[in-house]
N, C-alpha and C. Protein backbone atom coordinates (compact mmCIF):
# COMPACT_ATOMS: atom_id res chain seq x y z
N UNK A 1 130.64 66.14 36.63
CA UNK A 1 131.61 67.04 37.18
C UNK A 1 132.91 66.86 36.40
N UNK A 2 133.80 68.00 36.26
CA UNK A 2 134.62 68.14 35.22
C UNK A 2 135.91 67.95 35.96
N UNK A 3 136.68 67.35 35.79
CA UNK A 3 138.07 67.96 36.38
C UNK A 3 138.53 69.24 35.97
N UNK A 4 138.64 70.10 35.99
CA UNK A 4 139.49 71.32 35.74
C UNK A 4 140.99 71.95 36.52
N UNK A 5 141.17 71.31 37.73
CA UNK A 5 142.00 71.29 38.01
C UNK A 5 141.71 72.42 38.82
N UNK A 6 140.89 72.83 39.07
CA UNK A 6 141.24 73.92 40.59
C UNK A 6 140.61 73.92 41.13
N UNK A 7 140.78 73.94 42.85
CA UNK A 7 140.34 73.91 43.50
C UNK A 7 138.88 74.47 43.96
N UNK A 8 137.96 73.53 43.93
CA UNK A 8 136.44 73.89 44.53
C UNK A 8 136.28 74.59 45.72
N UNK A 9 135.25 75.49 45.61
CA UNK A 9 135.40 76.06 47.21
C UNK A 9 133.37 75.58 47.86
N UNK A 10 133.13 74.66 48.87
CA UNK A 10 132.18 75.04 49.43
C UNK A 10 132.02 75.14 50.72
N UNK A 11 130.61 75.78 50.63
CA UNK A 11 130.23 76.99 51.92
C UNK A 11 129.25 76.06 52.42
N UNK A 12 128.98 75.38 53.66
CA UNK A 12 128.11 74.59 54.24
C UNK A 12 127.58 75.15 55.13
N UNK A 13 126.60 75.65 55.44
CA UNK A 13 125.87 75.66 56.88
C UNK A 13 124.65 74.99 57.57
N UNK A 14 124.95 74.77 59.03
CA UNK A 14 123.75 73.70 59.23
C UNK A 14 122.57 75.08 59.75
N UNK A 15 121.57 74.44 59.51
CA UNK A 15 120.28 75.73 59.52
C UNK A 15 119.74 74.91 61.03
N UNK A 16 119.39 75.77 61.62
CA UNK A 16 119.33 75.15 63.65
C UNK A 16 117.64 75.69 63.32
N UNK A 17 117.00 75.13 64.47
CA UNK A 17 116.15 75.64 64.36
C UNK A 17 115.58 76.82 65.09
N UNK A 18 114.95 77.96 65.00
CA UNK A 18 114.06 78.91 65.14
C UNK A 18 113.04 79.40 66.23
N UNK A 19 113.29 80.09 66.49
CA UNK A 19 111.91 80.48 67.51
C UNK A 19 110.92 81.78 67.21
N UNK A 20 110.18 81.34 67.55
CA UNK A 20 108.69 82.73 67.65
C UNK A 20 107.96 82.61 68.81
N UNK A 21 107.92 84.03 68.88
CA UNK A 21 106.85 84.11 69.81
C UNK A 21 105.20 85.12 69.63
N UNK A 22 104.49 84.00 70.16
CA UNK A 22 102.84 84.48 69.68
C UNK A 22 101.86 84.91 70.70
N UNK A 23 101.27 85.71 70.79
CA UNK A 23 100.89 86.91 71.49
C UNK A 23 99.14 86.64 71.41
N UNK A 24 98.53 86.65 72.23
CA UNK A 24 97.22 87.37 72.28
C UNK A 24 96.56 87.66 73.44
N UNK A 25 96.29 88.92 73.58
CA UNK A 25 96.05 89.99 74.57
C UNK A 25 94.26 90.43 74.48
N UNK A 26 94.04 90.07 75.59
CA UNK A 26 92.47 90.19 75.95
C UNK A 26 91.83 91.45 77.04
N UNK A 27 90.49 91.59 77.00
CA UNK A 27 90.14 91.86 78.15
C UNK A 27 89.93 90.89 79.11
N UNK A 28 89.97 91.54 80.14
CA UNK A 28 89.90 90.01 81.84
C UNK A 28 88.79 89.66 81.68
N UNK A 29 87.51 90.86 81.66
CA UNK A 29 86.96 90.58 82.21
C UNK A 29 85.70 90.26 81.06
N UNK A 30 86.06 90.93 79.65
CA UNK A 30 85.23 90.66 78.65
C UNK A 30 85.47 89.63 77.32
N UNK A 31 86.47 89.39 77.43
CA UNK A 31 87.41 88.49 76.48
C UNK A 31 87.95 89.12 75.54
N UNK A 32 87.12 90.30 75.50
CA UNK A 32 87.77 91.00 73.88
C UNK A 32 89.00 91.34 73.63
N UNK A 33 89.29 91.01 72.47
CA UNK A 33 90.28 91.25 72.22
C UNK A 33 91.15 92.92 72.18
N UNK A 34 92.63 93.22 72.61
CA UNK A 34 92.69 94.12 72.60
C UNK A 34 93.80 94.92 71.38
N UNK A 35 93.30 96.08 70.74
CA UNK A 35 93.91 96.13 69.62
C UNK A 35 94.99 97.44 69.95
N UNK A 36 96.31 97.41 69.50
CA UNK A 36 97.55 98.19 69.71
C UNK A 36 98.15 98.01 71.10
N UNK A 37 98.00 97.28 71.88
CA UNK A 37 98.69 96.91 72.86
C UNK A 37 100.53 96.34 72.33
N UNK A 38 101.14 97.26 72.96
CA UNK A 38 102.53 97.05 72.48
C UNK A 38 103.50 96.36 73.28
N UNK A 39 104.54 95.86 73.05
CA UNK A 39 105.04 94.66 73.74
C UNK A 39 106.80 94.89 73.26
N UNK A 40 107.71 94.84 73.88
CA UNK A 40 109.11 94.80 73.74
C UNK A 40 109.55 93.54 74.11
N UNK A 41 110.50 92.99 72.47
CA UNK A 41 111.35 91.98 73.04
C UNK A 41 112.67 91.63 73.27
N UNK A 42 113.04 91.58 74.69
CA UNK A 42 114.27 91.80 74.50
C UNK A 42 114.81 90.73 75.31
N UNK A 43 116.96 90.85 74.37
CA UNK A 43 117.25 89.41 74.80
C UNK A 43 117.87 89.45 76.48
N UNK A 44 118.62 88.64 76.50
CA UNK A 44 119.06 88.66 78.11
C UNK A 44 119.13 90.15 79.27
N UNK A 45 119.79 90.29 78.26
CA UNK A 45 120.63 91.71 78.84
C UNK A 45 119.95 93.02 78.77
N UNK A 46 118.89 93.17 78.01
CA UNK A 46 117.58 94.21 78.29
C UNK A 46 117.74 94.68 76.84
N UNK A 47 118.47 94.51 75.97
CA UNK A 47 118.43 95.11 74.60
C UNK A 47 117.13 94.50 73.55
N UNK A 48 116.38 95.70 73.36
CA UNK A 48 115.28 95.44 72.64
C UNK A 48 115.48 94.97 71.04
N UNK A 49 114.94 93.77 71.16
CA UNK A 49 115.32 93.19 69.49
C UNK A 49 114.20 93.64 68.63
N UNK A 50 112.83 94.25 69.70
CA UNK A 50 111.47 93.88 68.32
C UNK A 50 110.47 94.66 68.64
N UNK A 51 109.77 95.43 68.63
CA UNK A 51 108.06 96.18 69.34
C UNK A 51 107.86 95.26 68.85
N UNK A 52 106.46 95.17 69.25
CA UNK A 52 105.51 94.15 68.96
C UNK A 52 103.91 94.94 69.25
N UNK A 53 103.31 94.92 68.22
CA UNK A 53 101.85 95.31 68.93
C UNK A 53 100.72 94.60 67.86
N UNK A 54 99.83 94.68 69.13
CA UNK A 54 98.47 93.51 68.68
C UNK A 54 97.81 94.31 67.85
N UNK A 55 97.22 93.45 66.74
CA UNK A 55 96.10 93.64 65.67
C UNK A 55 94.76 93.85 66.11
N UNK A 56 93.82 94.00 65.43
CA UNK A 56 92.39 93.75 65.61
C UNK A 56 91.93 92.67 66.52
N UNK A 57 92.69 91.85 66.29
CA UNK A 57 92.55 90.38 66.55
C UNK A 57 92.89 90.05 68.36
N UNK A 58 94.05 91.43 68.76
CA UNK A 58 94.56 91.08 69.64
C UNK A 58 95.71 90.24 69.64
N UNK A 59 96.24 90.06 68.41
CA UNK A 59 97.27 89.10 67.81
C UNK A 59 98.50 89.72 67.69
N UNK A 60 99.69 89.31 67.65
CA UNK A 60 101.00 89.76 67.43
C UNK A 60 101.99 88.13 67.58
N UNK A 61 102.61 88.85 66.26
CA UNK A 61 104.15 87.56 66.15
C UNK A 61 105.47 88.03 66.21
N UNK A 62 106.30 87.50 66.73
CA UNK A 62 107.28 88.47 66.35
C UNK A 62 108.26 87.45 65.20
N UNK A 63 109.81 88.14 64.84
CA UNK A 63 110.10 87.26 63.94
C UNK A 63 111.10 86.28 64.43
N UNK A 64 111.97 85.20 63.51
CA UNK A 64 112.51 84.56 63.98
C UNK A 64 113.83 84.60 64.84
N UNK A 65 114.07 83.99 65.85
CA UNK A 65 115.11 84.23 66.79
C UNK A 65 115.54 82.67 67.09
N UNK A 66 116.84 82.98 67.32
CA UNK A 66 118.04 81.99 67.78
C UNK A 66 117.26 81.41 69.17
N UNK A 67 117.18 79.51 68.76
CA UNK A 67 116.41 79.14 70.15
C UNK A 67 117.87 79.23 71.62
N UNK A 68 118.97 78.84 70.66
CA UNK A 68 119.77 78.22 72.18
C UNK A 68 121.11 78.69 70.88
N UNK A 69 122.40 78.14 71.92
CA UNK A 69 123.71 78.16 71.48
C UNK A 69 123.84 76.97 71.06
N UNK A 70 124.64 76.75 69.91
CA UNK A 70 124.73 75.33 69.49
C UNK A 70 126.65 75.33 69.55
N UNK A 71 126.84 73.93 69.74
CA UNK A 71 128.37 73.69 69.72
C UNK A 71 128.77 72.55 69.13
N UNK A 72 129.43 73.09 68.05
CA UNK A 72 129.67 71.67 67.33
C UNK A 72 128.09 71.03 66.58
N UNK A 73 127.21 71.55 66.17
CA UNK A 73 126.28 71.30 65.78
C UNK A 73 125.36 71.01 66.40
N UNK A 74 125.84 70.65 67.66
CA UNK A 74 124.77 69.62 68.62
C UNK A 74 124.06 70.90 69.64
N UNK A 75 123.10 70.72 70.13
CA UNK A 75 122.16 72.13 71.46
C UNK A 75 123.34 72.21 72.67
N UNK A 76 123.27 73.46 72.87
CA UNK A 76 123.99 73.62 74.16
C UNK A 76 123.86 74.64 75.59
N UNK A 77 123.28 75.12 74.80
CA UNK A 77 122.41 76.38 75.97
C UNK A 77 120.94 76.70 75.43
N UNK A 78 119.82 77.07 76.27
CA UNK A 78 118.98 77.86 75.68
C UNK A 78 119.40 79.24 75.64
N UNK A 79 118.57 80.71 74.98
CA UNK A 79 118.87 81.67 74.66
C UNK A 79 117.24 81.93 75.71
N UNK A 80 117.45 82.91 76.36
CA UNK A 80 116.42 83.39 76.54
C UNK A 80 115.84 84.44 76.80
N UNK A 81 114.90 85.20 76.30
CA UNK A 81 114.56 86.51 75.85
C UNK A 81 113.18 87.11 76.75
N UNK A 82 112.90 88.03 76.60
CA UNK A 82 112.05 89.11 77.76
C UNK A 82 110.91 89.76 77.25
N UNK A 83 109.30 89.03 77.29
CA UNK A 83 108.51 90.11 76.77
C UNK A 83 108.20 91.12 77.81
N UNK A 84 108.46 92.05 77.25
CA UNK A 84 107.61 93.23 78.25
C UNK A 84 106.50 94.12 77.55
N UNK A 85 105.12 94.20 78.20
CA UNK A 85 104.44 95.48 77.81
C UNK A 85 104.99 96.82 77.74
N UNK A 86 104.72 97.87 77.17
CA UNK A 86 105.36 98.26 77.30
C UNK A 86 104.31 99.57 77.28
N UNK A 87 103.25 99.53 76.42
CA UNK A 87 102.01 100.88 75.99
C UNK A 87 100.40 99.65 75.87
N UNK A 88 99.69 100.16 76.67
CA UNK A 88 98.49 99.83 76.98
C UNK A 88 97.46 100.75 76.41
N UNK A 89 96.62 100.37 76.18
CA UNK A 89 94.75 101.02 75.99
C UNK A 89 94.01 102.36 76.77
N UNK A 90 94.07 103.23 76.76
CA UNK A 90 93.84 104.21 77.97
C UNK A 90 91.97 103.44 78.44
N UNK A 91 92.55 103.78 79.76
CA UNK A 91 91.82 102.88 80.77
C UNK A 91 91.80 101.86 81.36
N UNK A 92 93.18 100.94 80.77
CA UNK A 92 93.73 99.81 81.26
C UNK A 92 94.91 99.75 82.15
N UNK A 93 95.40 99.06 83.01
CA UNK A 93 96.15 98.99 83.82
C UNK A 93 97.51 98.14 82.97
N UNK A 94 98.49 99.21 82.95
CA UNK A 94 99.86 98.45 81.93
C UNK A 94 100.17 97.27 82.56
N UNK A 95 100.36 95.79 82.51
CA UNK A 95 100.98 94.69 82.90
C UNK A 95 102.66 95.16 83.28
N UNK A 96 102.93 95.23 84.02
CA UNK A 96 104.40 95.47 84.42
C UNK A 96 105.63 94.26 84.44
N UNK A 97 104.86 93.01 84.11
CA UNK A 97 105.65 91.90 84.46
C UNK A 97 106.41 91.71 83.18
N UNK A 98 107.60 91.01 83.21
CA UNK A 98 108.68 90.04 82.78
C UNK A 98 108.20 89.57 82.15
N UNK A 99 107.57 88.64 81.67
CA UNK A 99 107.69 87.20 80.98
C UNK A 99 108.91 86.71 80.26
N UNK A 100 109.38 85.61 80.99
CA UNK A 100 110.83 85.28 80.19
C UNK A 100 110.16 84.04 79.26
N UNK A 101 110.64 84.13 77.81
CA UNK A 101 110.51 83.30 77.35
C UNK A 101 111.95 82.39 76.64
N UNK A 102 111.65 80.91 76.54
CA UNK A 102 112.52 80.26 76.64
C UNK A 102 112.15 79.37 75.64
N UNK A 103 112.68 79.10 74.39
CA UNK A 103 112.25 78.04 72.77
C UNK A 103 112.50 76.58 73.87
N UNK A 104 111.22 75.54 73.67
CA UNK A 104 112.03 74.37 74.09
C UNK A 104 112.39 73.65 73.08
N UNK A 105 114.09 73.51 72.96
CA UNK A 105 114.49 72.77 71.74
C UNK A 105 114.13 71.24 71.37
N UNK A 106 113.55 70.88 70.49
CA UNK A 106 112.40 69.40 70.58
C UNK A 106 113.50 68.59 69.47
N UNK A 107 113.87 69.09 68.77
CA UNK A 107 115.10 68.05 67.71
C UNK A 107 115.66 68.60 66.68
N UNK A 108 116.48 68.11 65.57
CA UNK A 108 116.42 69.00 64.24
C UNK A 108 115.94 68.98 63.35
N UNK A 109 114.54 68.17 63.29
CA UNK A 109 113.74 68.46 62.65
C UNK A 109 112.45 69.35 63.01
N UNK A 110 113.03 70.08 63.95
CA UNK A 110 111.80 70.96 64.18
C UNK A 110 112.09 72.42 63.65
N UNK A 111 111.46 73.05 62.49
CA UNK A 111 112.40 74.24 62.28
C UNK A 111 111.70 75.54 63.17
N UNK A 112 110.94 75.72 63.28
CA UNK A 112 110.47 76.68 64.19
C UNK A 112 109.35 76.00 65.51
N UNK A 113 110.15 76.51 66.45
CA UNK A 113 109.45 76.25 67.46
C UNK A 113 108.56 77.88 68.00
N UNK A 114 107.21 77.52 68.59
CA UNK A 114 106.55 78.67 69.19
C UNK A 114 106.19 78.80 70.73
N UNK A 115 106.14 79.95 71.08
CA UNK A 115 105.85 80.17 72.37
C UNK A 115 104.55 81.01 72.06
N UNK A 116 104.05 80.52 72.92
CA UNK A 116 102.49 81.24 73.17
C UNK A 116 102.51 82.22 74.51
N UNK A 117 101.68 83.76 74.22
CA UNK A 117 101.52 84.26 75.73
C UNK A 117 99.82 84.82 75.39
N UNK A 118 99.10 84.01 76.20
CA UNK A 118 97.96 84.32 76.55
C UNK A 118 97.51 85.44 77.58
N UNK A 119 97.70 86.74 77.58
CA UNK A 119 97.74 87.77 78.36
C UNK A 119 96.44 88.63 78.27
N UNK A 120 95.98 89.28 79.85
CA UNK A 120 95.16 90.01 79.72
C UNK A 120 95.24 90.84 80.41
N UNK A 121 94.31 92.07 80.26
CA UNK A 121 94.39 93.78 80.87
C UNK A 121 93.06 93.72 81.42
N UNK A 122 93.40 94.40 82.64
CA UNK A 122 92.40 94.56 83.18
C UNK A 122 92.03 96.04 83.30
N UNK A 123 90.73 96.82 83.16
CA UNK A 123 90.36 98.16 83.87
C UNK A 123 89.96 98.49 85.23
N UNK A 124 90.99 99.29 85.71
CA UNK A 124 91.14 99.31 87.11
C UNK A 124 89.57 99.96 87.35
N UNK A 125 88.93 99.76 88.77
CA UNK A 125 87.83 99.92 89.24
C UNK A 125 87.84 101.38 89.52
N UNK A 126 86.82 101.80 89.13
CA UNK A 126 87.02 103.54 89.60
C UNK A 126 85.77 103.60 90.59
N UNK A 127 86.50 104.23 91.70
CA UNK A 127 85.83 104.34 93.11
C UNK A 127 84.27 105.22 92.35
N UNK A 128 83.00 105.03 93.13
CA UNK A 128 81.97 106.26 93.09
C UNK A 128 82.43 106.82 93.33
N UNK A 129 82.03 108.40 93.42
CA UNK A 129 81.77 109.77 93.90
C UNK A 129 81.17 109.70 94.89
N UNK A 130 81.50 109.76 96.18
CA UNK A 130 80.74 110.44 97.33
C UNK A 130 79.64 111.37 97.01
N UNK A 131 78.51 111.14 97.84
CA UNK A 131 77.22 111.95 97.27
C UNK A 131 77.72 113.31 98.28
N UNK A 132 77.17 114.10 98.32
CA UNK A 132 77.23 115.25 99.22
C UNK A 132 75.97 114.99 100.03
N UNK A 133 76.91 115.44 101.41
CA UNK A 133 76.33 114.93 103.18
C UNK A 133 75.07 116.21 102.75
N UNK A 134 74.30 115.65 103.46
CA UNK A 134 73.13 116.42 103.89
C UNK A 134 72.97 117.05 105.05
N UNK A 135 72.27 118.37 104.77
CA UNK A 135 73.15 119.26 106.06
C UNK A 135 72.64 118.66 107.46
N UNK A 136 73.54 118.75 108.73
CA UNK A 136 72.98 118.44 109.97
C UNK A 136 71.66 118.76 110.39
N UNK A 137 70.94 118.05 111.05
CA UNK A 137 70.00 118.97 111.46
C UNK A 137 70.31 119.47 113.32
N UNK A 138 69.58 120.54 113.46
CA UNK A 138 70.16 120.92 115.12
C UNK A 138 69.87 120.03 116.50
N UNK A 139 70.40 119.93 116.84
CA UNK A 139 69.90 119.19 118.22
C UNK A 139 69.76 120.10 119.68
N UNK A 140 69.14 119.51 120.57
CA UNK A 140 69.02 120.41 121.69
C UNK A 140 70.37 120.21 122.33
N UNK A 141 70.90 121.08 122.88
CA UNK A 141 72.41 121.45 123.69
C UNK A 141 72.08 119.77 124.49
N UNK A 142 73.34 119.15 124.84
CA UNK A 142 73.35 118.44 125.63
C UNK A 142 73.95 118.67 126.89
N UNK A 143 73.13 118.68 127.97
CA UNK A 143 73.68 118.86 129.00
C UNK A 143 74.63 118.10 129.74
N UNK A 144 75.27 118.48 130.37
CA UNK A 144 76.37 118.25 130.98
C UNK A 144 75.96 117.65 132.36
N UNK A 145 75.91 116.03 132.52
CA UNK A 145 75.26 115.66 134.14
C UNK A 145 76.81 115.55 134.99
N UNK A 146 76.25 114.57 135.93
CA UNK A 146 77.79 114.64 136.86
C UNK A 146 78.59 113.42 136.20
N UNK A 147 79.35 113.89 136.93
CA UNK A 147 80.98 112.87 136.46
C UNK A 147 80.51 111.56 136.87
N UNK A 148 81.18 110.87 135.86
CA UNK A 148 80.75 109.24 135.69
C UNK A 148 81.31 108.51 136.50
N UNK A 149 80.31 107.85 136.90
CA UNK A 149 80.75 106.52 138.18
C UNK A 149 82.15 105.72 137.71
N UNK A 150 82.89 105.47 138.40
CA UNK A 150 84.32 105.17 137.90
C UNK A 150 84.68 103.47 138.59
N UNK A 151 83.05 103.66 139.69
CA UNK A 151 83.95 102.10 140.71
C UNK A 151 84.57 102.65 141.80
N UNK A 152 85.33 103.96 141.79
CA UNK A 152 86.45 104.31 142.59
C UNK A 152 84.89 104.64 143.98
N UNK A 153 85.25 103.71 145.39
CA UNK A 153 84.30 104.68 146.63
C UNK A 153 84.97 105.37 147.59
N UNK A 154 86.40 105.85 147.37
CA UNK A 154 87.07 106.65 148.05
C UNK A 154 86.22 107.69 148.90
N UNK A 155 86.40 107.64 150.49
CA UNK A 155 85.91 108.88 150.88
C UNK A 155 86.55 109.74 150.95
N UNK A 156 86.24 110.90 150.22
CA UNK A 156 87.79 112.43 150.19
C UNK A 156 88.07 112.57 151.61
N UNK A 157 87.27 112.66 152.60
CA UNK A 157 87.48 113.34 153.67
C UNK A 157 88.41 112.59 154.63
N UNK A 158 88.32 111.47 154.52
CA UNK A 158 89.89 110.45 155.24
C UNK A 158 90.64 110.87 154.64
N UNK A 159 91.42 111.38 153.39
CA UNK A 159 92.51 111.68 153.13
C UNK A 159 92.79 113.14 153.68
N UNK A 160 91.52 114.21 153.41
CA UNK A 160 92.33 114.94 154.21
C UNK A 160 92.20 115.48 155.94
N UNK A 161 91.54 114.55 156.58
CA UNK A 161 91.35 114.37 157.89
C UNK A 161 92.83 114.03 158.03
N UNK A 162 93.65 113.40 157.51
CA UNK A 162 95.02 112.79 157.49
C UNK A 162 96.08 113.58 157.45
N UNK A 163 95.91 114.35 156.48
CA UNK A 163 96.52 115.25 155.99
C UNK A 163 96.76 116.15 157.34
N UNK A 164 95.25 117.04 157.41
CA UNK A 164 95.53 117.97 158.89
C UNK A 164 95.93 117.66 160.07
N UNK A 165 95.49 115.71 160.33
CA UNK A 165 96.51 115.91 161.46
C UNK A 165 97.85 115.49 161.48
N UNK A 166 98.51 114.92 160.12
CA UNK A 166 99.89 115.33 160.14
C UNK A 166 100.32 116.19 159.94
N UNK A 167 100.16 117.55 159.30
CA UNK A 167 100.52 118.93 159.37
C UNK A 167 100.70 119.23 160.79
N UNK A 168 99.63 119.45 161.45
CA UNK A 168 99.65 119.54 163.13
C UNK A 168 100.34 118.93 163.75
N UNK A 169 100.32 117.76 163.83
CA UNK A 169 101.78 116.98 164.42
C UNK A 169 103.14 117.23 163.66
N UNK A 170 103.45 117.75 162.50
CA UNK A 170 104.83 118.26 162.45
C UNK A 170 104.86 119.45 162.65
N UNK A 171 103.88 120.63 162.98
CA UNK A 171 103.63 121.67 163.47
C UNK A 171 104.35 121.73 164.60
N UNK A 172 103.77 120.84 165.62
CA UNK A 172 103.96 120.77 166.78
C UNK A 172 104.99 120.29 167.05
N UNK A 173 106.14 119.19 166.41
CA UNK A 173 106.77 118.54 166.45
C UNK A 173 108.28 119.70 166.86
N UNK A 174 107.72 120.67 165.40
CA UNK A 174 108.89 121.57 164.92
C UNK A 174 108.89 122.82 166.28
N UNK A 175 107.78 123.15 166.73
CA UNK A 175 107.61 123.58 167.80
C UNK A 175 108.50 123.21 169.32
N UNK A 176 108.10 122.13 169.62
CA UNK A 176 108.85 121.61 170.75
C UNK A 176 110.34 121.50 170.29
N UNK A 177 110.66 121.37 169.16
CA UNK A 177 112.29 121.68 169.17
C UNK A 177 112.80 122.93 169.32
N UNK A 178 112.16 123.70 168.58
CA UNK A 178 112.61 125.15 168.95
C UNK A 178 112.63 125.40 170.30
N UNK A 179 111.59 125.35 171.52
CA UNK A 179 111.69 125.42 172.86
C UNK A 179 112.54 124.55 173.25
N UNK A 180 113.22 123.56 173.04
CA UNK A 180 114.37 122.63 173.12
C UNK A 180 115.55 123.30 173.07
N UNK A 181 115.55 123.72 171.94
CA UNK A 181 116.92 124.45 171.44
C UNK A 181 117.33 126.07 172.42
N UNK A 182 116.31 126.55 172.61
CA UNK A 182 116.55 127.76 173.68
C UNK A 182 116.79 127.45 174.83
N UNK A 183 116.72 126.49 175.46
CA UNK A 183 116.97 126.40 176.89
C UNK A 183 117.99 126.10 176.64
């Protein structure tokens, strides 16, 4: 190194380490893998940093992202970001959920850390077809027997044996006042 007499200028930066996240998307119920299934990643606040959609393979990576806030060189927050499905397989049921993912920061010698999401689609069950009823066949009229035993052994005729002779006695009652009242 030379003296020259003027002032050197350097530019230092510390390189933090990295995150990814790795994707593979199945059937539930067959294992297979599913191909163009698309995926949004976004950071806190809902802003989409990335599509993402699976290969042949059912595979997808996305690229590198900030694990946490650093201060003063040293870790200080994690950063944490949002896969969402977003376009499914016709005949599959879209996954609607969240997944928050979160880098766990392991030291500084780790330069990329990964998150794995093992995800699968399922095909919703499609009801049979109802067969078509077969026509009734006729039955004989059902007759109509008597009214159904209830328990109740009320005899009707005490109530209105009752009846007529209190009518008659306020008949009579109303009677003798009127001949009351004229004399």
């Amino acid at each position: 190194m030379k003296d020259t007499g003027e002032i050197q200028k350097v530019a230092m930066k510390d390189d933090t380490a990295k995150g990814k996240v790795i994707l593979n998307k199945t059937d539930k119920s067959s294992g297979e893998p599913l191909k163009g299934v698309e995926f949004e990643l976004r950071d806190s606040k809902g802003k989409v940093l990335e599509t993402l959609k699976t290969d042949a393979a059912g595979h997808a990576e996305s690229k590198l992202y900030e694990i946490a806030a650093f201060k003063n060189g040293k870790y200080d927050t994690a950063i944490k970001y949002y896969l969402v499905e977003t376009k499914t397989l016709d005949g599959y049921t879209l996954d609607q959920t969240k997944h928050e993912v979160t880098f766990a920061y392991a030291d500084d010698s780790t330069p990329v850390v990964e998150v794995t999401f093992n995800l699968t689609n399922e095909k919703p069950e499609v009801p049979e077809t109802p067969s078509t009823p077969d026509v009734p066949q006729s039955h004989e009229e059902t007759k109509v027997s008597d009214a159904p035993k209830t328990g109740d052994n009320t005899n009707i005729w005490l109530p209105i044996l009752l009846l007529l002779i209190s009518t008659g006695g306020m008949a009579g009652l109303y009677i003798s006042r009127k001949k009351i009242r004229k004399q």
